[in-house]
C-alpha atoms as a PDB file:
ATOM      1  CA  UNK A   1     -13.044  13.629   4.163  1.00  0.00           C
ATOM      2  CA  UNK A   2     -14.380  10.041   3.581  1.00  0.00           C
ATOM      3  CA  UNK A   3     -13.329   8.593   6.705  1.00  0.00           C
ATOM      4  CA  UNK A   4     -15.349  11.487   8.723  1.00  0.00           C
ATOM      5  CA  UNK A   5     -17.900   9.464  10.595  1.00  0.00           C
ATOM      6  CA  UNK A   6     -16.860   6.064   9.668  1.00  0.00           C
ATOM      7  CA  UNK A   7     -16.879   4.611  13.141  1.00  0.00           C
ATOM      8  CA  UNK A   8     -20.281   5.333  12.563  1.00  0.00           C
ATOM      9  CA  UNK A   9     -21.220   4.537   9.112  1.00  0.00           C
ATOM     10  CA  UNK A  10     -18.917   1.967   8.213  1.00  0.00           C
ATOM     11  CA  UNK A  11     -19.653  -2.062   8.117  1.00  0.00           C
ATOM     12  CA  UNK A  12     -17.249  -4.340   6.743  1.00  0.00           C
ATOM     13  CA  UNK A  13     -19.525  -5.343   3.776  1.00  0.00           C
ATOM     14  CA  UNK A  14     -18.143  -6.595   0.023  1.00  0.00           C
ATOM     15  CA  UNK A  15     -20.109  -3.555  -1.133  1.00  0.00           C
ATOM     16  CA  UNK A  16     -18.725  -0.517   0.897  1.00  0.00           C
ATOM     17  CA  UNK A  17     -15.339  -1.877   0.190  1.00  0.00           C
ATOM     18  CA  UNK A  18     -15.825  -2.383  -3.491  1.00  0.00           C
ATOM     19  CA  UNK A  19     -17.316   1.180  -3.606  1.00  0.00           C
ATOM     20  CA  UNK A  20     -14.480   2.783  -1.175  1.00  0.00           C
ATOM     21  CA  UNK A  21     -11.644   1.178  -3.222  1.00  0.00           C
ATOM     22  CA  UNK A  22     -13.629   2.558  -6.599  1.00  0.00           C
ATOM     23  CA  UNK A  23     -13.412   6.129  -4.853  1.00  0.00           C
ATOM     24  CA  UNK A  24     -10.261   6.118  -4.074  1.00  0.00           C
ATOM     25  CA  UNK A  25      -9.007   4.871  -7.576  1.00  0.00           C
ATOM     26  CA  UNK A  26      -9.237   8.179  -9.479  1.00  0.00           C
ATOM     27  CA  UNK A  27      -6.929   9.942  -6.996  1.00  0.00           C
ATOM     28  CA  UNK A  28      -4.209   7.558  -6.855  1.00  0.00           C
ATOM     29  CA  UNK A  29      -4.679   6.807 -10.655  1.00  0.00           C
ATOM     30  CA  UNK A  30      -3.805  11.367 -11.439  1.00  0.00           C
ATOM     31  CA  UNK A  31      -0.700  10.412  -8.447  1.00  0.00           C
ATOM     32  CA  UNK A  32       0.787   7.614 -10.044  1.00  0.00           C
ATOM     33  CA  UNK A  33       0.548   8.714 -13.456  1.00  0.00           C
ATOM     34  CA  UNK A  34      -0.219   4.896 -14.237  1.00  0.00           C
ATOM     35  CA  UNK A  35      -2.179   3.691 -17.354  1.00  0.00           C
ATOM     36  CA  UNK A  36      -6.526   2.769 -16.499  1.00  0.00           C
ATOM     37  CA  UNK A  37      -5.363  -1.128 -16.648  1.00  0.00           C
ATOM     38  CA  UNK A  38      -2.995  -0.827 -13.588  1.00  0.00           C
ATOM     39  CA  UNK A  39      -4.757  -2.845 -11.042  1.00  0.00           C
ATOM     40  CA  UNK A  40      -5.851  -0.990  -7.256  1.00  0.00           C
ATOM     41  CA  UNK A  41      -3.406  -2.769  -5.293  1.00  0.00           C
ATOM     42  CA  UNK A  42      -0.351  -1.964  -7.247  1.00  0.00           C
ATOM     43  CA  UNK A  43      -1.889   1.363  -7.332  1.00  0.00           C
ATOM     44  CA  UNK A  44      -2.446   1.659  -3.495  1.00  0.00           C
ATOM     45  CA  UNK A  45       1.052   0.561  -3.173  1.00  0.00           C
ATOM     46  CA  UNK A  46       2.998   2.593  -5.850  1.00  0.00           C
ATOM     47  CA  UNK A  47       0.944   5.827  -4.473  1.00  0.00           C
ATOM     48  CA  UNK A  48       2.143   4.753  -0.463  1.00  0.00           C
ATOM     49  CA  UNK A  49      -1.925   4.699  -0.037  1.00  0.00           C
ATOM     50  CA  UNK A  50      -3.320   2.091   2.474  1.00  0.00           C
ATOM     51  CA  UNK A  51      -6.677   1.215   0.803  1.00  0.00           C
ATOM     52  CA  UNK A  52      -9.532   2.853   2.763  1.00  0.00           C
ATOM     53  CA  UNK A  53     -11.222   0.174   4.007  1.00  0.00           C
ATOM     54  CA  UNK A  54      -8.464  -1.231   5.722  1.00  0.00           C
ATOM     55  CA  UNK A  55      -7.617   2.571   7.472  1.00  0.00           C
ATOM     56  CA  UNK A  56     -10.903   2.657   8.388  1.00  0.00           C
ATOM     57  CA  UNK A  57     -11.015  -0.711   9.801  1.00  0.00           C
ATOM     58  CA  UNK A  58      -7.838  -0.285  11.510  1.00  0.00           C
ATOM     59  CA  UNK A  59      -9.220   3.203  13.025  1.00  0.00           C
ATOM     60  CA  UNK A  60     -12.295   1.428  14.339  1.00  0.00           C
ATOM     61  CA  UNK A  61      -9.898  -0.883  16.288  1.00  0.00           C
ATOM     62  CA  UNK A  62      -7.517   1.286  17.920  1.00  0.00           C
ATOM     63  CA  UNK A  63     -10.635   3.099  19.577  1.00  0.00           C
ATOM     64  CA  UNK A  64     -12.427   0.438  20.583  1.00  0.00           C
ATOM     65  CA  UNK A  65      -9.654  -0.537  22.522  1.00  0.00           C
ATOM     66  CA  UNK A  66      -9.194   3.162  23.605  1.00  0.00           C
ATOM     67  CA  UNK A  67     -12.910   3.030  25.041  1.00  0.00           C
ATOM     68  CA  UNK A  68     -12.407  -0.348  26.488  1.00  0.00           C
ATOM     69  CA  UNK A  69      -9.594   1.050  28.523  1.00  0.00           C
ATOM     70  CA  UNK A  70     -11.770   3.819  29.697  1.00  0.00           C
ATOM     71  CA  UNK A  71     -14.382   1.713  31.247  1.00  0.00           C
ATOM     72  CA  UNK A  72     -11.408  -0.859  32.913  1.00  0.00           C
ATOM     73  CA  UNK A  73     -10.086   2.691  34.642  1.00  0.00           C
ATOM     74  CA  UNK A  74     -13.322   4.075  35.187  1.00  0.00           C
ATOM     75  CA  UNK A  75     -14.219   0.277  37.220  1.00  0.00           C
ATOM     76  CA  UNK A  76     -10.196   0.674  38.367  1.00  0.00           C
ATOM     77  CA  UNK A  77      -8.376  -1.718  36.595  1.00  0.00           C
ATOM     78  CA  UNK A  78      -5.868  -0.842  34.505  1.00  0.00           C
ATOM     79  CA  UNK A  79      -5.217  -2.538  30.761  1.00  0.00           C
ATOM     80  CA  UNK A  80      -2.723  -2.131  28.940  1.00  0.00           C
ATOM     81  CA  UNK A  81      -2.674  -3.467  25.211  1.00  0.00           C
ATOM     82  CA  UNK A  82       0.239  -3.212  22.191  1.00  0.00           C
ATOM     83  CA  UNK A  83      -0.714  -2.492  19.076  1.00  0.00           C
ATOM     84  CA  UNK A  84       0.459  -5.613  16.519  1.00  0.00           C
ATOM     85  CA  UNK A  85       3.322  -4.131  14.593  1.00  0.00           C
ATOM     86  CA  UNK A  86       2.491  -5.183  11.394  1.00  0.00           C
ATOM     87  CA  UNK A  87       5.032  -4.257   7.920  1.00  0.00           C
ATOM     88  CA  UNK A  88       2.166  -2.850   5.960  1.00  0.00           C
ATOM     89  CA  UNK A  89       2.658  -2.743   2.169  1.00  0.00           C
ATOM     90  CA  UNK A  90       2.475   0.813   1.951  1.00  0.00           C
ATOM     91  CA  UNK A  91       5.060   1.491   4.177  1.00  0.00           C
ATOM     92  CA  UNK A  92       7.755  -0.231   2.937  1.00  0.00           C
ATOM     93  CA  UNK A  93      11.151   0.839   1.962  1.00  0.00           C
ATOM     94  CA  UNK A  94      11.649   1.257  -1.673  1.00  0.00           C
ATOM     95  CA  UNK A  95      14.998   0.073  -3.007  1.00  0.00           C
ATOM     96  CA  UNK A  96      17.212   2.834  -4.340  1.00  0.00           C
ATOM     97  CA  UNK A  97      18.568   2.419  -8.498  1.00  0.00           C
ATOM     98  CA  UNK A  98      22.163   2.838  -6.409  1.00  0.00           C
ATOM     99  CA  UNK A  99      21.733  -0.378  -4.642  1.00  0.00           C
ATOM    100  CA  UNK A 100      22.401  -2.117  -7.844  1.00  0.00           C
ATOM    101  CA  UNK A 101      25.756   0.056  -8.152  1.00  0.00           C
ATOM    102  CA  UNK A 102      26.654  -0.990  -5.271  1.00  0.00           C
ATOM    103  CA  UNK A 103      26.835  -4.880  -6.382  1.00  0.00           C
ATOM    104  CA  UNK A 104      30.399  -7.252  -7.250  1.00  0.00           C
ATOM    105  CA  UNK A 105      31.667  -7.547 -10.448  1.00  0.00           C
ATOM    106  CA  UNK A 106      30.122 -10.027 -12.932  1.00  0.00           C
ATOM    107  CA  UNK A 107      27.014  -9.898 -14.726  1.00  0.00           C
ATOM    108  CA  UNK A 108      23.930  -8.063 -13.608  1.00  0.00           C
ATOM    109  CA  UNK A 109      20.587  -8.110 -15.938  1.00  0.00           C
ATOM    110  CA  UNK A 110      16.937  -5.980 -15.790  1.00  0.00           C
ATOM    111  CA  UNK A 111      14.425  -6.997 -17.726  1.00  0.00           C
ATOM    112  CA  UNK A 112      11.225  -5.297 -18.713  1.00  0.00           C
ATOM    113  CA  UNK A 113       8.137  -6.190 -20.715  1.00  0.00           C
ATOM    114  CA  UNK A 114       4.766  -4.594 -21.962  1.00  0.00           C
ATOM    115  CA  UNK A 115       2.049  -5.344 -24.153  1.00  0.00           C
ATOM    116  CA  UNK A 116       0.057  -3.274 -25.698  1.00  0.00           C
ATOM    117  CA  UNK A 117      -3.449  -4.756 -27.821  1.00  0.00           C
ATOM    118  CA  UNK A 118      -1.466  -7.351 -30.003  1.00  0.00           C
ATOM    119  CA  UNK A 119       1.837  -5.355 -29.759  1.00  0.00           C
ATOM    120  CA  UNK A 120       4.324  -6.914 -27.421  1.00  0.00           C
ATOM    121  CA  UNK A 121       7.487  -4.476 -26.579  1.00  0.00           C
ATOM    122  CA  UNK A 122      10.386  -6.080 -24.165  1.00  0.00           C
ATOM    123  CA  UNK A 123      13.506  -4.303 -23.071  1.00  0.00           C
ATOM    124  CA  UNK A 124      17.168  -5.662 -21.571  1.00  0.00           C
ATOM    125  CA  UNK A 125      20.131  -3.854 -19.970  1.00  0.00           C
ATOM    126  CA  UNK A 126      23.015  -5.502 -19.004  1.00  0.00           C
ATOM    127  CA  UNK A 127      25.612  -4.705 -16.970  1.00  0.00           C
ATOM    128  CA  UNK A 128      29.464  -6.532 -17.109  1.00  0.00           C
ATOM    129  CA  UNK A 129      31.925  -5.320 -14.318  1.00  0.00           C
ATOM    130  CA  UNK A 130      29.696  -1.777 -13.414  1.00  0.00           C
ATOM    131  CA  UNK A 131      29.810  -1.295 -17.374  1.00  0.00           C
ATOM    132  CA  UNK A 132      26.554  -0.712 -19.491  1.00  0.00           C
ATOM    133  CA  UNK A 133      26.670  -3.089 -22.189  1.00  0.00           C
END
């Protein structure tokens, strides 16, 4: 519902952006399930939510092209463009807990850390040989 219109109403101003990314905040923040301190981009990318200004810019592209291709065939040449194929953050492939199963013998440790006002909270696992140690 927010991108409706935005070829129209969208300019790629500090303001809009601040204010789309601010919008689009209180969704991703009841998807995640994250804490209010969890910045927006690890937000956008734990939710698998490209952040709105970018969608919008990216939409704005692709048919401006599209109607640049219409006049060319409409004149009667013929253009023919390929979108970049770009690995976008938000589509990336998460990495399974079983790829860590997976791994040789030996030693494999996960760390973890949090603080919390002036309370500090860390946390180790440790693996020998597949084993939880």
């Amino acid at each position: 519902m927010i991108m409706y219109g935005s070829t129209v109403w969208y300019r790629d101003l500090v303001k809009i952006n601040k204010k789309l990314i601010q919008i689009q905040r209180t969704p991703l923040t009841g998807i995640t399930k994250t804490y209010r301190t969890v910045s927006n981009a690890a937000l956008q990318v734990l939710a698998g939510c490209p952040p709105l200004d970018i969608k919008i810019a990216e939409e704005i592209e692709v048919l401006t092209r599209i109607k640049q291709v219409k006049r060319k065939q409409e004149i009667g040449g013929i253009i023919s463009f390929d979108y970049e194929l770009k690995i976008k953050p938000w589509q990336l492939i998460r990495i399974r807990w079983e790829f860590f199963e997976e791994q040789e013998n030996g030693h494999l440790i996960f760390t973890d850390g949090s603080k919390i006002g002036d309370k500090v909270g860390c946390g180790i696992v440790l693996y020998y040989n597949k084993m939880e140690l």
